[in-house]
Protein backbone atom coordinates (compact mmCIF):
# COMPACT_ATOMS: atom_id res chain seq x y z
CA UNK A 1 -14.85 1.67 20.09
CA UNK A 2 -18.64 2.20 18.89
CA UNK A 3 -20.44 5.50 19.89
CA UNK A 4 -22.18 5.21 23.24
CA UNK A 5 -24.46 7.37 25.79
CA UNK A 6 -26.15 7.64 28.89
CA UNK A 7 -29.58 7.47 29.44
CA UNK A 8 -31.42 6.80 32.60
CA UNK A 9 -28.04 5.65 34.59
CA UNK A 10 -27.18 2.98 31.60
CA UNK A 11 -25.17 2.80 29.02
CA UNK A 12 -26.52 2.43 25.43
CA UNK A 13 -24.98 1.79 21.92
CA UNK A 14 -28.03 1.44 20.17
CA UNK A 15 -29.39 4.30 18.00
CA UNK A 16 -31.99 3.59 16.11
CA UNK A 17 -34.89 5.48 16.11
CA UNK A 18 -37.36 2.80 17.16
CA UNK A 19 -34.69 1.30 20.43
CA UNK A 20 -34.30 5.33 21.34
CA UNK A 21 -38.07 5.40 21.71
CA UNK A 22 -38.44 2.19 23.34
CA UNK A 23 -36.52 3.06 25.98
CA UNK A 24 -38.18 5.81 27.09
CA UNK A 25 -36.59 8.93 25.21
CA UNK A 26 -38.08 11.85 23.34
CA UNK A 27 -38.01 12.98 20.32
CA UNK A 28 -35.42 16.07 21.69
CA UNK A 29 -33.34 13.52 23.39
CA UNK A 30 -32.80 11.40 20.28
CA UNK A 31 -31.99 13.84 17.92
CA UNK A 32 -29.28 15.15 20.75
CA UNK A 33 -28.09 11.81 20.95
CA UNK A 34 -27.70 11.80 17.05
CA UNK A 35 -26.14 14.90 17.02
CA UNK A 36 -23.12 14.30 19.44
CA UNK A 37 -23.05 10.62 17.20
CA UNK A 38 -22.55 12.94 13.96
CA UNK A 39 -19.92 14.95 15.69
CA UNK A 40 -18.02 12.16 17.18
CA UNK A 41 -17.84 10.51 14.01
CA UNK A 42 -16.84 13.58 11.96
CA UNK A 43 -14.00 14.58 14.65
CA UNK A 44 -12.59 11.17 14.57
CA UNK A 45 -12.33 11.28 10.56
CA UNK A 46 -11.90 14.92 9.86
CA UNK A 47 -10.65 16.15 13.04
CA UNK A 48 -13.09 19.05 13.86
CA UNK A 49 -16.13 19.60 13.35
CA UNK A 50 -16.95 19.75 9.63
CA UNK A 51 -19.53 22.13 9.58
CA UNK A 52 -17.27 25.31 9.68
CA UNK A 53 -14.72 23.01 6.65
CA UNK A 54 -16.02 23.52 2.28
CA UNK A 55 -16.81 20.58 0.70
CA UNK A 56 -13.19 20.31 -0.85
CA UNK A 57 -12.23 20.29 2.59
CA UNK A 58 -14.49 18.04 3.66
CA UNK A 59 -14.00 15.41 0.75
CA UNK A 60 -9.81 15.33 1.25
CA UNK A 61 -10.01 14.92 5.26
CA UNK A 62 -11.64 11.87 4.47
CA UNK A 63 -10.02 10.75 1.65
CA UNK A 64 -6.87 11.24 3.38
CA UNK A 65 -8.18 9.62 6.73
CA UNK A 66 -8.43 6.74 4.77
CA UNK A 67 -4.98 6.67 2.74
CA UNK A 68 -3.45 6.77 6.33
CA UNK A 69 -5.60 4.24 7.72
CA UNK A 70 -4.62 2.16 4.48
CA UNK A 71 -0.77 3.07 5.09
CA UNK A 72 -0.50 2.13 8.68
CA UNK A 73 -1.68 -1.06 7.98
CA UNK A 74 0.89 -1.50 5.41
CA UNK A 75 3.61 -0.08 7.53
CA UNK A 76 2.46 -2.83 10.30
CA UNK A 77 3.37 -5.62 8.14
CA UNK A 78 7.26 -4.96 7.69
CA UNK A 79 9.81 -3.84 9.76
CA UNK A 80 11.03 -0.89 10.44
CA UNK A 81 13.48 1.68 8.69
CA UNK A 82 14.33 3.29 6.03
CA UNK A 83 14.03 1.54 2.50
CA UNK A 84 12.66 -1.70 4.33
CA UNK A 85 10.32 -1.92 1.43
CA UNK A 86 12.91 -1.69 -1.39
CA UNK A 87 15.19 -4.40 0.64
CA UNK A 88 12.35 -6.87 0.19
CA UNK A 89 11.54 -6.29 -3.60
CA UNK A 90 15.48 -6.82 -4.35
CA UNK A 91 15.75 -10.33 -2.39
CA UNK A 92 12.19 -11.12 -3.73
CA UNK A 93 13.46 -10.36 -7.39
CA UNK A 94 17.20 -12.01 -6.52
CA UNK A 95 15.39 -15.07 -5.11
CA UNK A 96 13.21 -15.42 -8.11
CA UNK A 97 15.98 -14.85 -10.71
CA UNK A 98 17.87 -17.43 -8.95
CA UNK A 99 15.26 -19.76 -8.79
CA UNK A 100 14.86 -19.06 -12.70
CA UNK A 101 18.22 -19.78 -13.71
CA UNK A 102 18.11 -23.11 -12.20
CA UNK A 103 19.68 -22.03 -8.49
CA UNK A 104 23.47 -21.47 -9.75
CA UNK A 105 26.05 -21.93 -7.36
CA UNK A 106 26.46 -18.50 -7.08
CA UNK A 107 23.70 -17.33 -4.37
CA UNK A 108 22.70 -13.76 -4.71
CA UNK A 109 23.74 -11.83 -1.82
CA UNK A 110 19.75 -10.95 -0.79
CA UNK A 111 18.83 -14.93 -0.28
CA UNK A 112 22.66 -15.64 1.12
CA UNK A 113 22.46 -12.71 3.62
CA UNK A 114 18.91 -13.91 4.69
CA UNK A 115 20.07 -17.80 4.58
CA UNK A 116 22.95 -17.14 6.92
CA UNK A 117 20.25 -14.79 9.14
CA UNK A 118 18.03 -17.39 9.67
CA UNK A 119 20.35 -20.24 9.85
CA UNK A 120 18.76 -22.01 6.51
CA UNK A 121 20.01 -23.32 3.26
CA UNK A 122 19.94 -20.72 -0.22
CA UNK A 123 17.23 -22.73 -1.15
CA UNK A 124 15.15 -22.38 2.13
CA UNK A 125 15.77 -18.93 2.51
CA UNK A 126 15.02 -18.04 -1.33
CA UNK A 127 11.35 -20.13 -0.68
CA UNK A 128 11.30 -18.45 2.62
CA UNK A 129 11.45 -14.75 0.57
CA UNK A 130 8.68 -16.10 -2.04
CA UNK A 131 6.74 -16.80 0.89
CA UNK A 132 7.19 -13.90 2.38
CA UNK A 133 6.67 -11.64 -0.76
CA UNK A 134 3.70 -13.59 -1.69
CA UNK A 135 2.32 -12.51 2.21
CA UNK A 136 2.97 -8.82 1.38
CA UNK A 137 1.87 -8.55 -2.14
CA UNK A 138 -1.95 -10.15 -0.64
CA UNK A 139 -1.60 -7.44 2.00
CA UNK A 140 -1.28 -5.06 -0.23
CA UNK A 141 -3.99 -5.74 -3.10
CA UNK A 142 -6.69 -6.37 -0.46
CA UNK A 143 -5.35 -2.83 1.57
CA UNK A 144 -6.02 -1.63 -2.20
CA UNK A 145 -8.89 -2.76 -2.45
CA UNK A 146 -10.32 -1.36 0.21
CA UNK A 147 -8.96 1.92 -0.09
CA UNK A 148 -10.17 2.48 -3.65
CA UNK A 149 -13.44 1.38 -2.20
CA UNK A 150 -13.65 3.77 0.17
CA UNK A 151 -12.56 6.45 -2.00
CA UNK A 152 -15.70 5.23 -4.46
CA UNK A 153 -17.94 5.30 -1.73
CA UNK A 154 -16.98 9.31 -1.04
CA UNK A 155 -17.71 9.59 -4.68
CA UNK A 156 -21.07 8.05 -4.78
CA UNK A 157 -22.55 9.93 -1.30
CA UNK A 158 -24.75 12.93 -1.57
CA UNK A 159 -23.59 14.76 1.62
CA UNK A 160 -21.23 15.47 3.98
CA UNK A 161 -22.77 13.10 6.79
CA UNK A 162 -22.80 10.21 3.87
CA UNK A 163 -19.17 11.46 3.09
CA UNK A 164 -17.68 10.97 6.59
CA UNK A 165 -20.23 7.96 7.40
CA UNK A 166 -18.11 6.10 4.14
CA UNK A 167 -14.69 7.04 5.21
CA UNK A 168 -15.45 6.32 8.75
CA UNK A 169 -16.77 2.72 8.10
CA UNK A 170 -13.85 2.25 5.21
CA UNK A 171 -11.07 3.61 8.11
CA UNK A 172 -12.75 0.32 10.16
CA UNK A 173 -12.55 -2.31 7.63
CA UNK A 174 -8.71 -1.12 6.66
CA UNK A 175 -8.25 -0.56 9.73
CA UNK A 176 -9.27 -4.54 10.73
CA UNK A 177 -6.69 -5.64 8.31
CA UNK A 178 -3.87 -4.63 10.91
CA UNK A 179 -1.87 -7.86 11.80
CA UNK A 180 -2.59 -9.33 15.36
């Protein structure tokens, strides 16, 4: 949800300068306005306040608002439990040796187990994995991606405000990446 006020009975979302003045506020109003903007923003990445935080502080709040951001998207796109993660790699790898060796008669158990599941043939099932791990592994570079980007942009800003204005528009874009 983007940062909104009151002003005059109606709801705004607008806050540039120029709209601010247009509509009738002063220059008091406006910066109050941009104030409780900055403060919303930094509570929702930092969670406080970062005025009263160091710069270290500062600088890991948001780089760790946006290695969660970056992991719950990941987390959204396999089921849940324990290991989940490992259990795909070994039918991805099974599947693929299989396919390699020219799809023996002797189905590993990863792509059997799965073919059985889903009521398909070793074949399906082992194309069905590829699929699948394919899927994941394009999750995962562009959730990369955009973490590493984010982290950049913290490197690259020249103060707090640009600090948490990066991580707060990099925990969006990951963030957008959740599945439907």
């Amino acid at each position: 949800m983007s940062f909104q006020y009151i002003f005059k009975g109606q709801t705004h979302t607008n806050t540039d300068r120029e709209y601010m003045l247009n509509i009738g506020m002063d220059t008091e109003q406006i910066e109050s306005v941009l104030q409780q903007q900055e403060y919303e923003l930094a509570t929702s990445i930092v969670g406080k306040n970062y005025s009263t935080m160091t710069d270290a502080e500062v600088e890991k709040a948001c780089c760790d608002a946006i290695d969660e951001a970056a992991g719950n998207v990941r987390i959204a796109y396999i089921s849940k439990g324990l290991l989940v993660e490992e259990e795909y790699r070994l039918a991805k790898t099974q599947a693929e040796k299989w396919i390699a060796d020219g799809k023996p008669s002797q189905v590993p158990d990863a792509v059997q187990s799965w073919a059985d599941a889903a009521g398909m043939t070793p074949e399906e099932a082992a194309d069905d994995i590829g699929a699948t791990a394919l899927s994941w592994e394009g999750v995962l570079a562009t959730v990369r991606q955009a973490r590493l980007s984010g982290k950049a942009a913290l490197n690259s800003a020249s103060s707090r405000t640009e600090q948490v204005t990066a991580a707060a528009e990099q925990v969006a874009l990951i963030n957008a990446l959740m599945p439907a």
